[in-house]
C-alpha atoms as a PDB file:
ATOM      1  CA  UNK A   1      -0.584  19.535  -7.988  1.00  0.00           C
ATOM      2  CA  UNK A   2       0.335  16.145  -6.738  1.00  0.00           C
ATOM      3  CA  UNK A   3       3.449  17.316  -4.982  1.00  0.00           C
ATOM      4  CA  UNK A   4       1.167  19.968  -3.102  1.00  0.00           C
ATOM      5  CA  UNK A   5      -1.160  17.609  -2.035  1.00  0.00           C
ATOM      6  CA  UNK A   6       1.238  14.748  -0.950  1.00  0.00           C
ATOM      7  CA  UNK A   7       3.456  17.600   0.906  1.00  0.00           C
ATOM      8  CA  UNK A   8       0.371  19.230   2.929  1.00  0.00           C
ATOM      9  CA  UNK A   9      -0.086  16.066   3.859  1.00  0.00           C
ATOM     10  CA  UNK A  10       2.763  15.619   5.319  1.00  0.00           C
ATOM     11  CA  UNK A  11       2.610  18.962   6.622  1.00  0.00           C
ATOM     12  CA  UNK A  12      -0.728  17.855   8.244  1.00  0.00           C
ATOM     13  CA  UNK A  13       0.457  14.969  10.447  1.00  0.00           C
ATOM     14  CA  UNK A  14       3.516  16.514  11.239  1.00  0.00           C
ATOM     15  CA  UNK A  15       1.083  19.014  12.890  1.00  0.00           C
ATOM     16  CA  UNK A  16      -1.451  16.276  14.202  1.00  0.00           C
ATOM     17  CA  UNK A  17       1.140  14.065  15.241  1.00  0.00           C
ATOM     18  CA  UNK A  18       1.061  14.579  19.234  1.00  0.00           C
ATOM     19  CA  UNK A  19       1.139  11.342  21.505  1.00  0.00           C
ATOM     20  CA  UNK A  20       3.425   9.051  19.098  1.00  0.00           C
ATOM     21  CA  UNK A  21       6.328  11.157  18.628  1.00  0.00           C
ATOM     22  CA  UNK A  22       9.165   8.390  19.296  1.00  0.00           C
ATOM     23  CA  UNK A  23      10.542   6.848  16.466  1.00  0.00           C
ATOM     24  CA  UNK A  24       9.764   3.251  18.314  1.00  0.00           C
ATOM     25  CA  UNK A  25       6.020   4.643  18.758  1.00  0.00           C
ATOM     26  CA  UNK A  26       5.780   5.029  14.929  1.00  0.00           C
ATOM     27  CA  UNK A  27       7.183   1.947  14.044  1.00  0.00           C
ATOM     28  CA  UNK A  28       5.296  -0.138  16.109  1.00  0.00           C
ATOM     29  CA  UNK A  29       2.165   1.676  15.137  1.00  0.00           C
ATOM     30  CA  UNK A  30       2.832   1.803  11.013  1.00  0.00           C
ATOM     31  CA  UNK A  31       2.897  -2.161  11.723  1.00  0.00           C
ATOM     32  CA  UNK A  32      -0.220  -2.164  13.614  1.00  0.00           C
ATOM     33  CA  UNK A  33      -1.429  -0.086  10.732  1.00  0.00           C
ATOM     34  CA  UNK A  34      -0.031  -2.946   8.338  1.00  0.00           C
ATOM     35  CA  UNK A  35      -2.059  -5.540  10.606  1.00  0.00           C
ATOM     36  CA  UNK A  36      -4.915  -3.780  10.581  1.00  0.00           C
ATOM     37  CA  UNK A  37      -4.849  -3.256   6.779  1.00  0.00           C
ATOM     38  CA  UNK A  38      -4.627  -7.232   6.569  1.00  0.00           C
ATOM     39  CA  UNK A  39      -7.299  -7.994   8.879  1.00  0.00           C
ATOM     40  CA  UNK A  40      -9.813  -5.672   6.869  1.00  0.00           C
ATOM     41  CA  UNK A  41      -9.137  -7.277   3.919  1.00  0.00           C
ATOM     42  CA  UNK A  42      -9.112 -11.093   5.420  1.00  0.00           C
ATOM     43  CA  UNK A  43     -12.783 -10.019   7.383  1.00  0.00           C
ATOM     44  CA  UNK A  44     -13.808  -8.879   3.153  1.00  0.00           C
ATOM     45  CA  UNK A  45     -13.344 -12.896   2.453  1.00  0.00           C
ATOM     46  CA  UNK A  46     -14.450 -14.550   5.666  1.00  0.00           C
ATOM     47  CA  UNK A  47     -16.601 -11.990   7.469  1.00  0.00           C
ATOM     48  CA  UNK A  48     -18.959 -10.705   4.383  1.00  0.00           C
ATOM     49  CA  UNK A  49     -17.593 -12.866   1.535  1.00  0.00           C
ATOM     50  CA  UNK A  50     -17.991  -9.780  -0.731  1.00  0.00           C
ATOM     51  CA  UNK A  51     -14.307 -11.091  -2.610  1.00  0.00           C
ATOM     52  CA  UNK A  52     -12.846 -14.601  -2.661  1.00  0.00           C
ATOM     53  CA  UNK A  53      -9.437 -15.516  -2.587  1.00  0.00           C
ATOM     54  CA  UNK A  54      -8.957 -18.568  -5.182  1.00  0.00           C
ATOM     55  CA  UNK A  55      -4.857 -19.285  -5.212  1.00  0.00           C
ATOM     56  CA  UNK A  56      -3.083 -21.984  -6.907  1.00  0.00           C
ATOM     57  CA  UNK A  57       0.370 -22.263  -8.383  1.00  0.00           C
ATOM     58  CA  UNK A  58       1.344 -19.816 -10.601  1.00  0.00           C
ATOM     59  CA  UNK A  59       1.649 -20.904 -14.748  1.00  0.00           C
ATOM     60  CA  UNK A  60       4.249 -19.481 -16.478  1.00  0.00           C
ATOM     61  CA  UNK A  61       4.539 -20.151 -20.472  1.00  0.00           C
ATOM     62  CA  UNK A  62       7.696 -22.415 -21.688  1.00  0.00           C
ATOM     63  CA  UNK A  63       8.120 -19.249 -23.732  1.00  0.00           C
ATOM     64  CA  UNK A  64       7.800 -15.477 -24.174  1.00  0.00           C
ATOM     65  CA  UNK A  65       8.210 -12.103 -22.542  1.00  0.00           C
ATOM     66  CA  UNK A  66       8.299 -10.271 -19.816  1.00  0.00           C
ATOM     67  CA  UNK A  67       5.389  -8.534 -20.801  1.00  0.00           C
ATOM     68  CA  UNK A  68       3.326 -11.663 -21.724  1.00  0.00           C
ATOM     69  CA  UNK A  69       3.405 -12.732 -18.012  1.00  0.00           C
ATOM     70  CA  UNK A  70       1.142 -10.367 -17.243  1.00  0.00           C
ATOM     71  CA  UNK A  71      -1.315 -12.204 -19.058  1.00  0.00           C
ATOM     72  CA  UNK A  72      -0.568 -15.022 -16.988  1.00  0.00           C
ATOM     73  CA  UNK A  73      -0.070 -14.032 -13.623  1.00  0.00           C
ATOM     74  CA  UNK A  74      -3.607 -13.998 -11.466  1.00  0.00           C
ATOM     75  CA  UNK A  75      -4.373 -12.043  -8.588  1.00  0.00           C
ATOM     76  CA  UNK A  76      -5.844 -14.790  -7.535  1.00  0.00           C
ATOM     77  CA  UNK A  77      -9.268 -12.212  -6.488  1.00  0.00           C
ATOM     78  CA  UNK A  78     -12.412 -12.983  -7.250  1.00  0.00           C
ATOM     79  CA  UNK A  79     -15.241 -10.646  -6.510  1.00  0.00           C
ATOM     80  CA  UNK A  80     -14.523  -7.053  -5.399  1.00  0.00           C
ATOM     81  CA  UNK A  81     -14.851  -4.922  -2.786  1.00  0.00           C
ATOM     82  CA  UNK A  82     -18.849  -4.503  -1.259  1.00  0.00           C
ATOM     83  CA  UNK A  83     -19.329  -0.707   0.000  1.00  0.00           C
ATOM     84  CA  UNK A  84     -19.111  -1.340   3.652  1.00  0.00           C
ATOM     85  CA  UNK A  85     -15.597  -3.115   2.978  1.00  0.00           C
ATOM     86  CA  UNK A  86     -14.373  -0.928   0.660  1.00  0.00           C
ATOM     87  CA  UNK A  87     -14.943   1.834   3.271  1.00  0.00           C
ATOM     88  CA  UNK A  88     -12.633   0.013   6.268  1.00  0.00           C
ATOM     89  CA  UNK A  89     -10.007  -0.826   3.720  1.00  0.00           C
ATOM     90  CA  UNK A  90      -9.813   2.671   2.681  1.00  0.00           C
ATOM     91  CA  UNK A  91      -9.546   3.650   6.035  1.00  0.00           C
ATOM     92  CA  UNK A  92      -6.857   1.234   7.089  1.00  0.00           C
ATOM     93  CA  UNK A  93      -4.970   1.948   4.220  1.00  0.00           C
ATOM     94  CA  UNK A  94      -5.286   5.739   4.797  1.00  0.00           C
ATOM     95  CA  UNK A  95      -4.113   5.356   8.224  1.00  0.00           C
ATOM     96  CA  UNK A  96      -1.356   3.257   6.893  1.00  0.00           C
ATOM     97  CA  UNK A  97      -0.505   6.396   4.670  1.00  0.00           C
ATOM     98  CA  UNK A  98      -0.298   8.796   7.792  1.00  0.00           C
ATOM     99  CA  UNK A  99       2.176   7.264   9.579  1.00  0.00           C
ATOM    100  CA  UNK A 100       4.189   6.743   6.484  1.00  0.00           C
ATOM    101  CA  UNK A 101       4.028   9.974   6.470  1.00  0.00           C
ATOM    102  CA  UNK A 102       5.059  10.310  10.449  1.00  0.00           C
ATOM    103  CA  UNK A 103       8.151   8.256   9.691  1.00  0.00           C
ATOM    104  CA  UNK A 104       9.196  10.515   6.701  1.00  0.00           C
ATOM    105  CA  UNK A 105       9.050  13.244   8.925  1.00  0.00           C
ATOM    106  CA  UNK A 106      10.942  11.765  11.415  1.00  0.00           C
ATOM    107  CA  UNK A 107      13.696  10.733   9.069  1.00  0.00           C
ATOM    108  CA  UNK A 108      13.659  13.968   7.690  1.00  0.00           C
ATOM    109  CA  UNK A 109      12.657  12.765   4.146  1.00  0.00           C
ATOM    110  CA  UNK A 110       9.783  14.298   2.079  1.00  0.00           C
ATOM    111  CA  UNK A 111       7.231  11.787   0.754  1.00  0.00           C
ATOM    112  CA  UNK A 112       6.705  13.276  -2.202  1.00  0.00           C
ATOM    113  CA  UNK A 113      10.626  13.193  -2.749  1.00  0.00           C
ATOM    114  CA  UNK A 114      10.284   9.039  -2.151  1.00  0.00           C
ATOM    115  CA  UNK A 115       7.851   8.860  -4.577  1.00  0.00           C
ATOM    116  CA  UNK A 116       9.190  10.016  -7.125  1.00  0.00           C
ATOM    117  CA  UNK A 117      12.441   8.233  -6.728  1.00  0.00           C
ATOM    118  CA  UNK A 118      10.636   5.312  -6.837  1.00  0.00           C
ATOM    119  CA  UNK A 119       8.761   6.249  -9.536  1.00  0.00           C
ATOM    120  CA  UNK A 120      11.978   6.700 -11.452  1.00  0.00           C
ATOM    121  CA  UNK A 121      13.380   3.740 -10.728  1.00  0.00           C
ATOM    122  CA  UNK A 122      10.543   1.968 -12.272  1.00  0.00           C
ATOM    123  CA  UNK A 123      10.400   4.022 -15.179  1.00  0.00           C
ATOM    124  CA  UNK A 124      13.845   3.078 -15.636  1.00  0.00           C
ATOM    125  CA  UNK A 125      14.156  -0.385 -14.773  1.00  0.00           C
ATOM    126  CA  UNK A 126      10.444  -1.298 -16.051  1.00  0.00           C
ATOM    127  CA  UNK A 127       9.759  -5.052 -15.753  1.00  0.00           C
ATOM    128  CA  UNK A 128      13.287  -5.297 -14.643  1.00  0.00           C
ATOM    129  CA  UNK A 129      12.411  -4.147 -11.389  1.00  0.00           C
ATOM    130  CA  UNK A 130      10.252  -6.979 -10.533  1.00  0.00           C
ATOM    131  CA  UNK A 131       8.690  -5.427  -7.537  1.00  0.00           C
END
């Protein structure tokens, strides 16, 4: 089911796709799309204040796992997402997502193919992969 969905969307902006066609024209707008993704969520702290960004250094113990640092790691986020905000970031992200998508197509590479070789190589390499 999630094959189908990720490869009709595909299929779908391959078909929509009309006025950026060049592989420079996708590029430059899947970094836009990364800018624009930013900005949404930098307006959610300083714009509405709906989250907060709180960093400081990271604390690591002396000892232990890989899987205890996920205890200690933050996300340094506080707050979450207000309606309005979550709404924009969805929408930057999704248009993020399309021309993903455009670029796959041009490169002649299915998404859905990408995923899951990523997928895999997390499976495999687990906290190893340190991504």
């Amino acid at each position: 089911m999630k094959d189908l969905l990720c490869d009709a969307f595909q299929n779908d902006v391959k078909e929509y796709l009309i006025r950026h066609r060049s592989i420079i024209d996708v590029l430059s707008k899947f970094l836009e799309s990364n800018a624009r993704v930013n900005r949404a969520i930098s307006k959610a702290v300083t714009s509405c204040g709906c989250i907060k960004i709180v960093a400081s250094k990271q604390k690591y113990p002396s000892e232990g796992s890989l899987v205890d640092l996920r205890d200690y790691v933050q996300t340094h986020l506080e707050g979450s997402l207000c309606e309005h905000c979550r709404e924009i970031v969805e929408s930057e992200l999704g248009n993020n997502l399309f021309y993903i998508a455009a670029l796959c197509n041009l490169l002649d590479l299915n998404m859905y193919d990408v995923l899951l070789k990523e997928d895999k190589k997390l499976s495999q390499l687990g906290f190893f992969n340190l991504a």
